[in-house]
Protein backbone atom coordinates (compact mmCIF):
# COMPACT_ATOMS: atom_id res chain seq x y z
CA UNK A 1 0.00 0.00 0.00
CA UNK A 2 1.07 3.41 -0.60
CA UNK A 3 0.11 6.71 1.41
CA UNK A 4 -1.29 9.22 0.01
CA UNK A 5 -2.05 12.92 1.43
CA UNK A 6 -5.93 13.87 1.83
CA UNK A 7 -6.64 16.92 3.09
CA UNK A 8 -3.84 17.04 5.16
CA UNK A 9 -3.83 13.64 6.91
CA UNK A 10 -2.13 10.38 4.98
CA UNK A 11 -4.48 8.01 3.97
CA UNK A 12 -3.20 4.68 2.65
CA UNK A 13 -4.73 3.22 -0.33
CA UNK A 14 -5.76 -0.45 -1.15
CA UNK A 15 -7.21 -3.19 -2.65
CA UNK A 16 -9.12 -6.20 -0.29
CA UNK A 17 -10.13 -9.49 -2.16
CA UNK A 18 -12.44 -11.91 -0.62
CA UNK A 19 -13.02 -15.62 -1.49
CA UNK A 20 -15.57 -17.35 -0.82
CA UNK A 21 -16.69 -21.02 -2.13
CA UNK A 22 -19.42 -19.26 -3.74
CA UNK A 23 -18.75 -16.06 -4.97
CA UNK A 24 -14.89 -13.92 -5.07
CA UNK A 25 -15.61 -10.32 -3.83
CA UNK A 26 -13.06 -7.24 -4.43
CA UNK A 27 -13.12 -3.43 -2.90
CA UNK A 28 -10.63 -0.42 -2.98
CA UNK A 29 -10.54 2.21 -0.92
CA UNK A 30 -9.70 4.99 -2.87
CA UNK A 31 -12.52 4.91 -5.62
CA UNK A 32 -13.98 8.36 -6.22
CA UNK A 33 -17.21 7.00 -8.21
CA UNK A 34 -18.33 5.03 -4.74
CA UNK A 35 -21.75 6.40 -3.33
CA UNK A 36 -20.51 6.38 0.86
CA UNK A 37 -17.09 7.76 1.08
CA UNK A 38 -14.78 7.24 4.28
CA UNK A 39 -14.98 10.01 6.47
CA UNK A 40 -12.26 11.85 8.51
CA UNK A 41 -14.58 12.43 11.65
CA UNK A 42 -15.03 8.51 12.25
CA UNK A 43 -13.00 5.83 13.14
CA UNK A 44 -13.82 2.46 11.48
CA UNK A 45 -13.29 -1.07 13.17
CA UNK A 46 -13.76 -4.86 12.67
CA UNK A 47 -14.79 -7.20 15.22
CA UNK A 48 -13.45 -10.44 15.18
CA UNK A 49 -15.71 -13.20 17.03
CA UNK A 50 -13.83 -15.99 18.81
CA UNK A 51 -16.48 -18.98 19.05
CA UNK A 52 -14.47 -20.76 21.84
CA UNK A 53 -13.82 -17.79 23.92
CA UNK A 54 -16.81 -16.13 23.32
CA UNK A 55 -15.16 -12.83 23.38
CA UNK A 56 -15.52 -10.12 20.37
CA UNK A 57 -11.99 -8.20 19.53
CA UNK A 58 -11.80 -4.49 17.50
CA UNK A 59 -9.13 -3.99 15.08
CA UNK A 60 -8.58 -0.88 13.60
CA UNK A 61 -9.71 -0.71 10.12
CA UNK A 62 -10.14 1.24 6.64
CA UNK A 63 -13.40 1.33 5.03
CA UNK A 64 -13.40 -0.61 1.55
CA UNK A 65 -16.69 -0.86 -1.11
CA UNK A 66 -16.71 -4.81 -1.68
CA UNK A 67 -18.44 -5.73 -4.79
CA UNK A 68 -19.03 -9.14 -6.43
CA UNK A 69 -16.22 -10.28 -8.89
CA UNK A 70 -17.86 -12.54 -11.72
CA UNK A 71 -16.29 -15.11 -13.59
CA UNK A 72 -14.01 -14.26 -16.91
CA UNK A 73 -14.17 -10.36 -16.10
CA UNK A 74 -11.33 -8.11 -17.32
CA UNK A 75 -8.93 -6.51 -15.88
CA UNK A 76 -8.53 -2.72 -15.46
CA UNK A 77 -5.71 -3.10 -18.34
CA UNK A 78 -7.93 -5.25 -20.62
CA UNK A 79 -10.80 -2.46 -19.59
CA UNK A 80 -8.50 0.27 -21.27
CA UNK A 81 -7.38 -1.59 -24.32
CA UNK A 82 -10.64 -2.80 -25.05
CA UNK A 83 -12.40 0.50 -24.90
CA UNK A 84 -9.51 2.45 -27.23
CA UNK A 85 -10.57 -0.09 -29.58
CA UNK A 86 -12.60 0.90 -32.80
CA UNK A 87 -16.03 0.10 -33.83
CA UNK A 88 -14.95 -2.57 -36.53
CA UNK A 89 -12.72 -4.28 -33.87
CA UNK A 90 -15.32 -4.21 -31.30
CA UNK A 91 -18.12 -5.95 -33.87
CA UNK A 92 -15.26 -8.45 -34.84
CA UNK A 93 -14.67 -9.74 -31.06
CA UNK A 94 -18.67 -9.99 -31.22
CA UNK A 95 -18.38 -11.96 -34.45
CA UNK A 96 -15.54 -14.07 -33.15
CA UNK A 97 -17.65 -14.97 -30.05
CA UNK A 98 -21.49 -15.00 -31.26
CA UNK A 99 -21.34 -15.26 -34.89
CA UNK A 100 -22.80 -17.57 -37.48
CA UNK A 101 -20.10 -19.99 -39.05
CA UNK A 102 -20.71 -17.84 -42.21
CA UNK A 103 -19.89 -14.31 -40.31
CA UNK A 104 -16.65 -15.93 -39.01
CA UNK A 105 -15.22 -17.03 -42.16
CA UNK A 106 -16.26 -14.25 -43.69
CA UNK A 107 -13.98 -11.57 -41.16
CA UNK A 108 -11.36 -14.30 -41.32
CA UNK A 109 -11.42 -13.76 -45.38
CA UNK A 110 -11.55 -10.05 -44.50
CA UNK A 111 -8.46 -9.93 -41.92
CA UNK A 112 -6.53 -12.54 -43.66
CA UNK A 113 -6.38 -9.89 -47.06
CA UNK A 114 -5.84 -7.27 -44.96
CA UNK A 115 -2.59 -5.33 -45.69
CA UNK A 116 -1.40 -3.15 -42.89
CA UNK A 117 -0.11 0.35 -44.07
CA UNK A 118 3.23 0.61 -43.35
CA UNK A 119 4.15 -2.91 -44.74
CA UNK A 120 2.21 -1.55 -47.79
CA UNK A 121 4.65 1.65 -47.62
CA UNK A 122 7.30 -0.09 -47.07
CA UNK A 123 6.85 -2.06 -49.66
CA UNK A 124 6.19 0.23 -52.33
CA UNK A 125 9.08 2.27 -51.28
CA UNK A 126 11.04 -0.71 -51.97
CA UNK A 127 9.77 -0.65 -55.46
CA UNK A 128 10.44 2.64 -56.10
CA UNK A 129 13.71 2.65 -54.46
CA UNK A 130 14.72 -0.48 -56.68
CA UNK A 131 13.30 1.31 -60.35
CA UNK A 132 14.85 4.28 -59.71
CA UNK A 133 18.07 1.88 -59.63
CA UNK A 134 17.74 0.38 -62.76
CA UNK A 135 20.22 1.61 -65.39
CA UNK A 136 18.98 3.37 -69.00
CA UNK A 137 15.77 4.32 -67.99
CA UNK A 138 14.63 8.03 -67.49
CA UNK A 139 11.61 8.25 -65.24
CA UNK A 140 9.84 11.04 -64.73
CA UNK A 141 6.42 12.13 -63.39
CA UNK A 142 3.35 11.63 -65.57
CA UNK A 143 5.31 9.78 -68.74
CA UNK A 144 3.27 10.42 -71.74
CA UNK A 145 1.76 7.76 -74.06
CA UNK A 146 5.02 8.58 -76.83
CA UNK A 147 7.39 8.01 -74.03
CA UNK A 148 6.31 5.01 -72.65
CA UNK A 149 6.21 3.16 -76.28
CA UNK A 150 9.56 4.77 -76.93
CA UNK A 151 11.23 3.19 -73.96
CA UNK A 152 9.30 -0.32 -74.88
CA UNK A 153 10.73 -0.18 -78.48
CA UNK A 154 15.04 -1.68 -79.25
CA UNK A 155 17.50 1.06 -80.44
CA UNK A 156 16.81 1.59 -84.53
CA UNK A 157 18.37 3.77 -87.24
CA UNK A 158 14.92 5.80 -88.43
CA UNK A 159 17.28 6.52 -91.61
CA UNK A 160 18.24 3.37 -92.00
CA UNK A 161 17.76 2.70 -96.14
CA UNK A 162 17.34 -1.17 -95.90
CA UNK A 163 15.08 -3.45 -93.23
CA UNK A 164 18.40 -5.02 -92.07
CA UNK A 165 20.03 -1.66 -90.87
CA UNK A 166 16.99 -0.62 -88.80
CA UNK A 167 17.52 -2.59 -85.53
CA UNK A 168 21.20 -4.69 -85.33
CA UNK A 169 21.80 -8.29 -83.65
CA UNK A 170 23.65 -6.84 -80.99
CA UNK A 171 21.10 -4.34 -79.86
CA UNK A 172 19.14 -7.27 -78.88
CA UNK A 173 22.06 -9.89 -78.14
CA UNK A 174 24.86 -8.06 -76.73
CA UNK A 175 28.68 -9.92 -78.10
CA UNK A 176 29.17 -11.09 -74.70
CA UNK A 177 25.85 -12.93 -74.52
CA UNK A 178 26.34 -14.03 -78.46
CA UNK A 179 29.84 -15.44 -77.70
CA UNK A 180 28.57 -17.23 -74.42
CA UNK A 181 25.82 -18.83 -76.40
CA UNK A 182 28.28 -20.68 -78.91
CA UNK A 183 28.87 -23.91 -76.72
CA UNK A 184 25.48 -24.18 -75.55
CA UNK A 185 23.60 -23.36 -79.00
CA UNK A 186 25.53 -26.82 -80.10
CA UNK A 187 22.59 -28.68 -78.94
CA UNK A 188 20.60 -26.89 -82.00
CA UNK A 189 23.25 -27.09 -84.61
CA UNK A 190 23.64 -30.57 -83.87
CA UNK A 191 19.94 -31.40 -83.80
CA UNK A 192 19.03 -34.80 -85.79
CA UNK A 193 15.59 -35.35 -87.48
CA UNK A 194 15.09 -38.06 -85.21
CA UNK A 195 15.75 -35.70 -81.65
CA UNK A 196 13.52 -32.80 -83.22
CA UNK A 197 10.62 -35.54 -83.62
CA UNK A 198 11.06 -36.26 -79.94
CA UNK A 199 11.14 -32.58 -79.27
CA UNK A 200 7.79 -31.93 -81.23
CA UNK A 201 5.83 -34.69 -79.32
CA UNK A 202 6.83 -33.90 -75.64
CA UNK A 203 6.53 -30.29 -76.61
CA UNK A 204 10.10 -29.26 -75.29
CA UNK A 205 10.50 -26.42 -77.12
CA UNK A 206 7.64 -23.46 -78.24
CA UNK A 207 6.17 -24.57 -81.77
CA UNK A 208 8.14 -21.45 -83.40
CA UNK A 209 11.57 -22.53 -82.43
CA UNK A 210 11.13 -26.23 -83.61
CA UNK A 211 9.74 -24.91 -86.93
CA UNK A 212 13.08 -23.13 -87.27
CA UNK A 213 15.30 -25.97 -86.38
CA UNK A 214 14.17 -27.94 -88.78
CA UNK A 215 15.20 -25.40 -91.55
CA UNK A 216 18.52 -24.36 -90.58
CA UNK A 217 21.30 -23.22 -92.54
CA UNK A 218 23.99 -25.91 -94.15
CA UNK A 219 26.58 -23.54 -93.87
CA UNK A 220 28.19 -23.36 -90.75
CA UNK A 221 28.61 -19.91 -89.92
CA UNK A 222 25.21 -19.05 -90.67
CA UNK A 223 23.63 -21.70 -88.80
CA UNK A 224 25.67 -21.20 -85.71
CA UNK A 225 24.09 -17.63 -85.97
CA UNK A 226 20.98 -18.86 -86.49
CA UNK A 227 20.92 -21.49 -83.60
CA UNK A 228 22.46 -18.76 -80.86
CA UNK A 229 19.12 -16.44 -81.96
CA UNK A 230 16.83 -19.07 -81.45
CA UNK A 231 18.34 -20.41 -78.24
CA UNK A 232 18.10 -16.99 -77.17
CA UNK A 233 14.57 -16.45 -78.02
CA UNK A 234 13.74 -19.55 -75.90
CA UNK A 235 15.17 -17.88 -73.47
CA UNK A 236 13.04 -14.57 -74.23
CA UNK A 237 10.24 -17.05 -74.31
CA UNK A 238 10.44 -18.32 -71.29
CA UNK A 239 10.83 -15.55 -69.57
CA UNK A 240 7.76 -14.10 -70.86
CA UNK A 241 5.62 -17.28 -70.04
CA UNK A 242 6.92 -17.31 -66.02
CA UNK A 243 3.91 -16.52 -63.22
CA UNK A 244 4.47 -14.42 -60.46
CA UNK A 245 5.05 -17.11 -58.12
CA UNK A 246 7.82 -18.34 -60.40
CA UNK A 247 9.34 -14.89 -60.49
CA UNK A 248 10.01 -14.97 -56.19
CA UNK A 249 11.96 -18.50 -56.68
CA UNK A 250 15.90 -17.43 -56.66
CA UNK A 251 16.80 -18.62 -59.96
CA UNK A 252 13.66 -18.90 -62.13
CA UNK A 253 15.44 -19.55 -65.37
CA UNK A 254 16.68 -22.68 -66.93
CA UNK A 255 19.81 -24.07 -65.38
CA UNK A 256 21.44 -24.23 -68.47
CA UNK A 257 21.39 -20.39 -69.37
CA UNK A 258 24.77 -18.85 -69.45
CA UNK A 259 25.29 -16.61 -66.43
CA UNK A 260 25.89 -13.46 -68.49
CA UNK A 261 23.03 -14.11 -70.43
CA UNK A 262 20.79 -14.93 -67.25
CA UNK A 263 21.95 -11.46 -65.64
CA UNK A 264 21.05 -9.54 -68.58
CA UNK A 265 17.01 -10.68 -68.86
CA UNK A 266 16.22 -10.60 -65.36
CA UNK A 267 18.44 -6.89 -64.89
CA UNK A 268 16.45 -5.79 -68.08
CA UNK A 269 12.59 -7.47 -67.83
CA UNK A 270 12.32 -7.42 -64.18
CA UNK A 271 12.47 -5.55 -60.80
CA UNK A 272 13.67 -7.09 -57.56
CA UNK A 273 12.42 -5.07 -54.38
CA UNK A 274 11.98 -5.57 -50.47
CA UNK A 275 12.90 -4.95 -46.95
CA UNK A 276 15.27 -6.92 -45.27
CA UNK A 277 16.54 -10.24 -46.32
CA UNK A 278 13.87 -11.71 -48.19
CA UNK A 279 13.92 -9.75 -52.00
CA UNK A 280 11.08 -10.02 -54.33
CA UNK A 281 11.24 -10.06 -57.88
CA UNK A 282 8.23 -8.83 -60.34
CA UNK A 283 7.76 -8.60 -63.79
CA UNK A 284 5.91 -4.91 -64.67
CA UNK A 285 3.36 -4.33 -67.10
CA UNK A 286 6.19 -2.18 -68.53
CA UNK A 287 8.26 -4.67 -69.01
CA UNK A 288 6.81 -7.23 -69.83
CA UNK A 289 5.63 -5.23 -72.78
CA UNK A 290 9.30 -4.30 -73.89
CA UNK A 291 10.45 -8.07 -73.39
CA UNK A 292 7.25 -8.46 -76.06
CA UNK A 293 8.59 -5.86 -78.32
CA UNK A 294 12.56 -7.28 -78.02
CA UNK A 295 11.19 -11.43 -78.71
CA UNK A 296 9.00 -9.74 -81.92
CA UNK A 297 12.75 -7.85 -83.31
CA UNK A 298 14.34 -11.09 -82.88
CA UNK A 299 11.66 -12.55 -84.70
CA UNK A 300 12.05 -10.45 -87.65
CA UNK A 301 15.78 -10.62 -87.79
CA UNK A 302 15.51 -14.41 -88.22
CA UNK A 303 12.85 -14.34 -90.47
CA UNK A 304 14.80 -11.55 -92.66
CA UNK A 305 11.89 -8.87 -91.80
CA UNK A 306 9.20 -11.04 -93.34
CA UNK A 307 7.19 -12.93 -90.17
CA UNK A 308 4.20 -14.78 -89.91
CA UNK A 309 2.57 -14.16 -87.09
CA UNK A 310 0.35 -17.07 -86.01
CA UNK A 311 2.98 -19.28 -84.58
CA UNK A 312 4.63 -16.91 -82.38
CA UNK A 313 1.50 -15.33 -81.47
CA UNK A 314 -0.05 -18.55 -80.06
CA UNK A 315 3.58 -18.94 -78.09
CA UNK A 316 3.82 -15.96 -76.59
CA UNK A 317 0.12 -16.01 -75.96
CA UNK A 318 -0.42 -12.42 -76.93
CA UNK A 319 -3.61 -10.97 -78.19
CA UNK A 320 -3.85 -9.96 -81.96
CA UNK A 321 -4.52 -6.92 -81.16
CA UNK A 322 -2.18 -6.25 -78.75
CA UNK A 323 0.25 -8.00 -80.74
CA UNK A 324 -0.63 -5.81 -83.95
CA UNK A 325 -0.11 -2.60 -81.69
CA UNK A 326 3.39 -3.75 -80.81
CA UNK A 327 4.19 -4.27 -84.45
CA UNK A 328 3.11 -1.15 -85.32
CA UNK A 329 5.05 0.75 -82.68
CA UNK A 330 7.88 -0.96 -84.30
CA UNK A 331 7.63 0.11 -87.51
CA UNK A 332 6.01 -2.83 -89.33
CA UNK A 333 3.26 -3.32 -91.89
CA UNK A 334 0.80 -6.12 -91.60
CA UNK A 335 -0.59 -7.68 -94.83
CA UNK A 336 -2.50 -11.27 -94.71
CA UNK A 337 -2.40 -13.91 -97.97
CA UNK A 338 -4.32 -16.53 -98.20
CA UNK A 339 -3.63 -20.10 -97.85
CA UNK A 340 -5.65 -23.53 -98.20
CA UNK A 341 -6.99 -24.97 -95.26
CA UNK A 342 -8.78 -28.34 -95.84
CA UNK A 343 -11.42 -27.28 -97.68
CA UNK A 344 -11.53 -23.75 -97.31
CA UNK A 345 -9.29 -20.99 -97.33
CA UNK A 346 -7.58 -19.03 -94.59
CA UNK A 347 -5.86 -15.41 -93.98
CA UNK A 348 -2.17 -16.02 -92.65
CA UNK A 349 -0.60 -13.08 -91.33
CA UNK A 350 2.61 -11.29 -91.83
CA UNK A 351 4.32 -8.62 -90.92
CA UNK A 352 7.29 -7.10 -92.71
CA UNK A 353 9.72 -4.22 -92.18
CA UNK A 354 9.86 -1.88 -95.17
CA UNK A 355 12.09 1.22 -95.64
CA UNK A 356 11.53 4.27 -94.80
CA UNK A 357 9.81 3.42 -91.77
CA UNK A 358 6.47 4.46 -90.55
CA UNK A 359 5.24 4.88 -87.06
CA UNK A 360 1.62 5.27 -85.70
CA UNK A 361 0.71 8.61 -85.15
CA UNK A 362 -0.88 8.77 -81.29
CA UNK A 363 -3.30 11.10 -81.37
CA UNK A 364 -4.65 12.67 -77.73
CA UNK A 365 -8.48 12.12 -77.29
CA UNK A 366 -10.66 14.57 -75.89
CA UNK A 367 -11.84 13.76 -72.67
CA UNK A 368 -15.91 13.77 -72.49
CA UNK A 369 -17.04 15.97 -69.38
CA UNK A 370 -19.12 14.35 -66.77
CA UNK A 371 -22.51 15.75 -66.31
């Protein structure tokens, strides 16, 4: 007990608990809400009754409001945190304790999805922290519609007089990359009639590369080149096809990628951000759409600037629409010829890259006002 000073005269101030086997009873002496407060003109006592004596003793005592403590009430501490808390939480603890199976799962949905706001800031400060990092890129506030094709579209010569000067090889393939892929691009140049038949039934390759292989060059130089771009558009490929969850694995590229060439695509296609140890990595819609626009310049530098589209298309798994926007943000023109299919006809599309080049114009449309 500690004193404490009451008009002048030290008072000391407690708590009493009673038990009984039926009922546990608690008082304080110093609670200013009680209806009979001590006073300083009386003198309070307790007699204690000795059955075997007979005799009643006095002891000096305080006076202390007893009331009835029931069973599973909170504390003075658990009083205070419970009544800071808001509405929502206070209706939750109600759910939690009287709700219908249905209500429960329901705010267990609700909490489980529940981001709390500075994990959320921290998190996107990550992301911010980790663009602003990456190399090449100017960003600025508000990027315009021009700008953010621009910074999706390879390096090209606009004055370039033939297709094959517009975008180069190494734009897209850097040497180091090109020279790395040699040794492992032998599995390509090497590739018997019999292994690409195994290839096209388990499907171990996308349907445009195996069309490829089985037209390569005799000449050796030429189909070395040609068997490092396609390995490397597998690569592109693959990339391009990987989920989110895939993404947050530590390595989620083939094993057999050449480091230089496995730094390069996930420095250039995707962003790594956290707090901490634990990094995640995430593929924007940004780019992803420039890793669409690099796999479609590849595409037309091994089809000498003359594609057709369907193959790659159902690859990729792009949209023809989308995948006719990227073309023409690249400077292609799409034409269609027609082809027997069973027996009917079909439109196969192409696209080719003519000199001088043409881009789409983007034109800014009027916003309608709201009434």
């Amino acid at each position: 007990m500690n004193p404490k000073k009451d008009n002048g005269a030290n008072r000391e101030e407690g708590v009493l608990v009673a038990e009984t086997d039926r009922m546990d009873y608690i008082g304080q002496n110093f609670d200013s809400s009680s209806v009979t407060k001590p006073s300083a003109m009386c003198k309070y006592v307790v007699g204690v009754f000795n059955k075997r004596t007979g005799k009643l003793r006095l002891h000096d005592t305080r006076l202390f409001h007893m009331k009835p403590k029931l069973p599973g009430e909170l504390s003075e501490e658990k009083e205070s945190v419970k009544k800071d808390l808001s509405f929502v939480e206070k209706n939750d603890m109600l759910t939690s304790a009287f709700g219908s199976s249905r209500k429960r799962k329901a705010m267990e949905s609700r909490l489980k999805n529940q981001i709390e706001g500075d994990a959320l800031d921290a998190a996107v400060g990550a992301a911010v922290d980790q663009a602003l990092s990456v190399p090449d890129i100017d960003y600025k506030l508000a990027p315009t519609k021009s700008q953010e094709t621009a910074s999706a579209v390879p390096p090209f010569n606009k004055d370039a007089d033939r297709p094959q000067d517009v975008y180069q090889l190494h734009d897209i393939i850097s040497p180091a990359e090109f020279e790395a892929l040699h040794h492992v691009a032998k599995t390509f140049t090497d590739v018997s009639k019999k292994t690409l038949a195994e290839w096209s039934k388990t499907e171990m390759y996308p349907s445009y590369i195996l069309k490829h292989l089985s037209v390569l060059p005799v000449q050796e130089e030429a189909r070395s080149r040609k068997a490092r771009c396609l390995l490397y558009m597998y690569y592109l490929m693959k990339l391009h096809s990987l989920r989110a969850a895939d993404l947050k694995r530590n390595d989620p590229l083939p094993d057999e990628i050449p480091e230089v060439v496995r730094k390069k695509l996930l420095n250039m296609y995707t962003l790594q951000g956290g707090r901490g140890r634990k990094l995640i990595r995430c593929m924007p819609i940004r780019l992803k759409d420039k890793l669409v626009s690099y796999i479609l310049v590849l595409g037309l530098i091994i089809d000498e600037f003359n594609m057709e589209l369907s193959v790659l298309q159902k690859d990729i798994k792009v949209g023809q629409q989308k995948m006719f926007n990227h073309l023409r943000a690249l400077g292609c023109r799409l034409h269609s010829q027609k082809a027997s299919a069973g027996s009917g006809k079909t439109d196969i599309r192409f696209a080719s890259l003519t000199t001088p080049l043409t881009f789409p114009e983007i034109r800014a449309k009027k916003q309608k006002e709201r009434r």
